[in-house]
Protein backbone atom coordinates (compact mmCIF):
# COMPACT_ATOMS: atom_id res chain seq x y z
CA UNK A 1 -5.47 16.21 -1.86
CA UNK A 2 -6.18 16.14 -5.35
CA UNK A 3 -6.29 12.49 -6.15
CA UNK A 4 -8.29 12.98 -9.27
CA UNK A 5 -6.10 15.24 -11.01
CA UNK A 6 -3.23 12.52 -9.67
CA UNK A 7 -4.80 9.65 -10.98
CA UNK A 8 -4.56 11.69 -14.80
CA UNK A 9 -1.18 12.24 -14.18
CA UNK A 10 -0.85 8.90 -13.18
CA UNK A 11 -2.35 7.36 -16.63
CA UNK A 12 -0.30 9.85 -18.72
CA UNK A 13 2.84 8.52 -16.98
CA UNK A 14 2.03 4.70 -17.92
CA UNK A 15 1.36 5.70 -21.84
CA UNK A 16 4.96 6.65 -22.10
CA UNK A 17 6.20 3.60 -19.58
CA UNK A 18 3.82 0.94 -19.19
CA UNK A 19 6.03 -1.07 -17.67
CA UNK A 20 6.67 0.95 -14.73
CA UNK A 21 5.43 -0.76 -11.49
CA UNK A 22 5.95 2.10 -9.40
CA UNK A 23 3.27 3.95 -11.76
CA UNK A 24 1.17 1.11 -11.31
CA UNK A 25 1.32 1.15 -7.78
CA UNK A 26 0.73 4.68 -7.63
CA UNK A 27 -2.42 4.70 -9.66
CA UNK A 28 -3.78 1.53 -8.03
CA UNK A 29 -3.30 2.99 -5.00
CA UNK A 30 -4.94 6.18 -6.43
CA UNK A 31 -7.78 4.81 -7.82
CA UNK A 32 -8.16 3.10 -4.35
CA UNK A 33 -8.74 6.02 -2.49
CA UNK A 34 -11.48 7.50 -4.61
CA UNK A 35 -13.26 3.83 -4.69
CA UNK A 36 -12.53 2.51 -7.77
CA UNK A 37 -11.26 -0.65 -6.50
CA UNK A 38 -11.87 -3.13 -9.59
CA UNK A 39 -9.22 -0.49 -11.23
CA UNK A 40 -6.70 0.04 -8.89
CA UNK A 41 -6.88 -4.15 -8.56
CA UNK A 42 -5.91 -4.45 -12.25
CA UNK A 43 -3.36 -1.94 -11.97
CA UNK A 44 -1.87 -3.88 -9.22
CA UNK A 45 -2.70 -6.98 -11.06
CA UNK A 46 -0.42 -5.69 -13.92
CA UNK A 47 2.25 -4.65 -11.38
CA UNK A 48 2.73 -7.84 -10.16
CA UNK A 49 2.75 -9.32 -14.12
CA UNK A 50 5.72 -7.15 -14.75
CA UNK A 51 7.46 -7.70 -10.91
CA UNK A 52 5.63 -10.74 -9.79
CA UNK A 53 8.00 -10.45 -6.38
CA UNK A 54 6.57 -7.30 -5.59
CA UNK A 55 5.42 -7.21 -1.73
CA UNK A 56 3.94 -4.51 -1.61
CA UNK A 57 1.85 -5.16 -4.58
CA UNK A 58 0.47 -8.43 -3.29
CA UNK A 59 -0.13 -7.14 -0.07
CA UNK A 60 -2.08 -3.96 -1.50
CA UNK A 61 -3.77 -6.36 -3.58
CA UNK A 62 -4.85 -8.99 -1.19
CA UNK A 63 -6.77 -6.32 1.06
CA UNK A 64 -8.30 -4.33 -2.15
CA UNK A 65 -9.81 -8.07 -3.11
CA UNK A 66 -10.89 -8.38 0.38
CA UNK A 67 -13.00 -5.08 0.31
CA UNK A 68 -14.61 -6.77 -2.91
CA UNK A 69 -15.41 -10.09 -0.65
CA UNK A 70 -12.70 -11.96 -2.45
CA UNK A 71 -11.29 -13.96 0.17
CA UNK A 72 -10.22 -17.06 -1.45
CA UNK A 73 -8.05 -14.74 -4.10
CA UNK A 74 -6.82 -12.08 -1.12
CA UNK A 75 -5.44 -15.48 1.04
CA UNK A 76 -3.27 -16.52 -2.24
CA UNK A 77 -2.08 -12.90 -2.28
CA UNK A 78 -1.30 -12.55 1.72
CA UNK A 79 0.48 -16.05 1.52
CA UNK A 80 2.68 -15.28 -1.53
CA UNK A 81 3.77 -12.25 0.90
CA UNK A 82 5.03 -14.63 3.11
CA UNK A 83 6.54 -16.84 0.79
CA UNK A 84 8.91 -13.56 -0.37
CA UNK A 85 9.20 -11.82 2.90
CA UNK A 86 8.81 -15.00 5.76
CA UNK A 87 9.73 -12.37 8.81
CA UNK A 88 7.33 -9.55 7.92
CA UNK A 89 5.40 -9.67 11.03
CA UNK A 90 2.67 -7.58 9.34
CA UNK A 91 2.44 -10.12 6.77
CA UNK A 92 2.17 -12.94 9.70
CA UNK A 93 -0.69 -10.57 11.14
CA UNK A 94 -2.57 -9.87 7.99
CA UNK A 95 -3.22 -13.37 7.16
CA UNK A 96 -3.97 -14.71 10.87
CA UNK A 97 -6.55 -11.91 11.12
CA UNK A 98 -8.32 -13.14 7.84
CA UNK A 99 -7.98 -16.76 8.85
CA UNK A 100 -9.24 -15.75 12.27
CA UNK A 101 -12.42 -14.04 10.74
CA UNK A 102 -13.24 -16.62 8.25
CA UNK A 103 -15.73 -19.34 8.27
CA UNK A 104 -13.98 -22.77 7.47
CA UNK A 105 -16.43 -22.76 4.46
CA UNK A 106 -14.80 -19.60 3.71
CA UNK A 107 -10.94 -20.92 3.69
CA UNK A 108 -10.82 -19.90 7.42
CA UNK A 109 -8.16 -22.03 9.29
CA UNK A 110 -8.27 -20.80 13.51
CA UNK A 111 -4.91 -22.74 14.21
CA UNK A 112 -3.35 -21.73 11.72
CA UNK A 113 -4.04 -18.01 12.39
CA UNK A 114 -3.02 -18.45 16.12
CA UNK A 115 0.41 -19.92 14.77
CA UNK A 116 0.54 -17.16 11.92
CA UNK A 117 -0.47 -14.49 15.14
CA UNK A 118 2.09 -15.48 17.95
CA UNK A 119 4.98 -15.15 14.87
CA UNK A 120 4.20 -11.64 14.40
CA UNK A 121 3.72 -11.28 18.10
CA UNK A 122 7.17 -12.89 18.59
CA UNK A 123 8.41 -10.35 15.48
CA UNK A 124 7.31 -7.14 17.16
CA UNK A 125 8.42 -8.18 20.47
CA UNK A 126 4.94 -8.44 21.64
CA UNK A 127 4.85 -4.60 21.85
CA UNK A 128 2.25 -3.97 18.51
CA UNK A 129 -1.54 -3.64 20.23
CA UNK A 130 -3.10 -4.74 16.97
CA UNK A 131 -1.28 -7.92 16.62
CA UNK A 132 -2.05 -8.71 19.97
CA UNK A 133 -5.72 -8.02 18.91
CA UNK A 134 -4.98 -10.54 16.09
CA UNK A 135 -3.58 -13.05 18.57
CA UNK A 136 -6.63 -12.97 21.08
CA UNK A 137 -9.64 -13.12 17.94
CA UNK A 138 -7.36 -16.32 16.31
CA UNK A 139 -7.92 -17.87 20.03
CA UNK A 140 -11.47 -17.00 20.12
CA UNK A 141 -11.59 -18.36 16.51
CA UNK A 142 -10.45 -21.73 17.99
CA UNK A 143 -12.08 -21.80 21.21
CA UNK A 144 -9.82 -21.03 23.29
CA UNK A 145 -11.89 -18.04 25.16
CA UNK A 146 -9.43 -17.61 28.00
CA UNK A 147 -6.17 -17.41 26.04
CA UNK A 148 -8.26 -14.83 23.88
CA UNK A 149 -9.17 -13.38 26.75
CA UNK A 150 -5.52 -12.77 28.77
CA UNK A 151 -4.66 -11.68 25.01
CA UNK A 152 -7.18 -8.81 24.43
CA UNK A 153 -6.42 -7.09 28.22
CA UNK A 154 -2.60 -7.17 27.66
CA UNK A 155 -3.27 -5.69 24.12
CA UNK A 156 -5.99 -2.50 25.42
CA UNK A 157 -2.83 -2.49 28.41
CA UNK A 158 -0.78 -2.01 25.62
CA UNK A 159 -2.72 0.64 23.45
CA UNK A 160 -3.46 2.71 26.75
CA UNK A 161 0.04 2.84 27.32
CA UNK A 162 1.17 4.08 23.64
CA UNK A 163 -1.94 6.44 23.73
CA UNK A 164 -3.64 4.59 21.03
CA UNK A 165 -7.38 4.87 22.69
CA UNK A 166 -9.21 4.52 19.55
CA UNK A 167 -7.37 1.18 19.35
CA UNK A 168 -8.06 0.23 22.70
CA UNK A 169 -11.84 1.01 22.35
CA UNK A 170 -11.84 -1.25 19.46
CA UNK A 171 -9.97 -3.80 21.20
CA UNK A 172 -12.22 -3.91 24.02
CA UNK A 173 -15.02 -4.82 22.14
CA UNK A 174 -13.76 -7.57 20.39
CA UNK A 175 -12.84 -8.41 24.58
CA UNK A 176 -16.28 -8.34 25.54
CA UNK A 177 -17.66 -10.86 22.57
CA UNK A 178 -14.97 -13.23 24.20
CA UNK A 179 -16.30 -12.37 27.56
CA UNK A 180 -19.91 -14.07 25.77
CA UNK A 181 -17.87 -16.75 24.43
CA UNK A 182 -18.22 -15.28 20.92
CA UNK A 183 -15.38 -14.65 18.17
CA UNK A 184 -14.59 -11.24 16.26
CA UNK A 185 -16.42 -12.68 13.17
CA UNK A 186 -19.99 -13.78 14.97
């Protein structure tokens, strides 16, 4: 609980290895948590100079830039994920749900998020509630209100189930903007 006093610790350890991506990591991730994203992106920017195959990295990376609005630069991020780790289903999910919530204007793609969503449905055995959730707001995203529809019910089925009500709640209202014929991003 003392992220402060970490993130010193943190800096120390990079003057003697500044190479280390693990320190990097750790500080970005650091600096994260107390707000300071425009830091913890550069340290995760410099991570990924050293180990430019680093998942994690571009993964932690992509959603810092998103906080920031960068959605262009957190896409390149979430699909160089994929290009290292194809199977990650959260890596599938991640980039549907941003492609899902984006504008076309914005570099959102709806059929491309439903293909990216039913992989990391098909990953997780259709058995993760938020991927589901993914699933049903890519349909919306492309229309297709009754697929999103059957999608968000077996997903709040699904949360219920594993005792995950705050997720259901959530899920059910993203449901009821499909019930209006409206997607997750209106």
């Amino acid at each position: 609980g003392k992220t402060q006093e970490a993130v010193g610790h943190w800096e120390q350890a990079l003057r003697f290895k500044p190479d280390d991506v693990e320190i990097h990591c750790n500080l970005a991730s650091a600096l994260l948590s107390l707000g300071r994203i425009p830091a913890a992106i550069e340290h995760w920017e410099q991570a990924l100079q050293i180990k430019p195959e680093f998942v994690d990295a571009h993964n932690n990376l992509a959603a810092a830039l998103l906080r920031l609005g960068k959605a262009p630069e957190a896409i390149r991020h979430f699909e160089q994920v994929l290009r290292l780790k194809p199977n990650s289903a959260e890596a599938q999910n991640n980039l549907a749900w941003l492609l899902a919530r984006l504008t076309s204007a914005e570099g959102g793609d709806p059929v491309r998020a439903v293909t990216l969503a039913k992989r990391a449905c098909e990953l997780s055995d259709n058995q993760v509630p938020m991927y589901l959730d993914t699933l049903a707001a890519a349909y919306a995203a492309a229309g297709r209100f009754d697929n999103a529809i059957a999608t968000a019910q077996k997903a709040i089925e699904l949360a219920r189930t594993a005792g995950q009500l705050q997720t259901a709640s959530e899920i059910e209202a993203h449901l009821q903007l499909y019930h209006e014929g409206r997607t997750a991003r209106n």
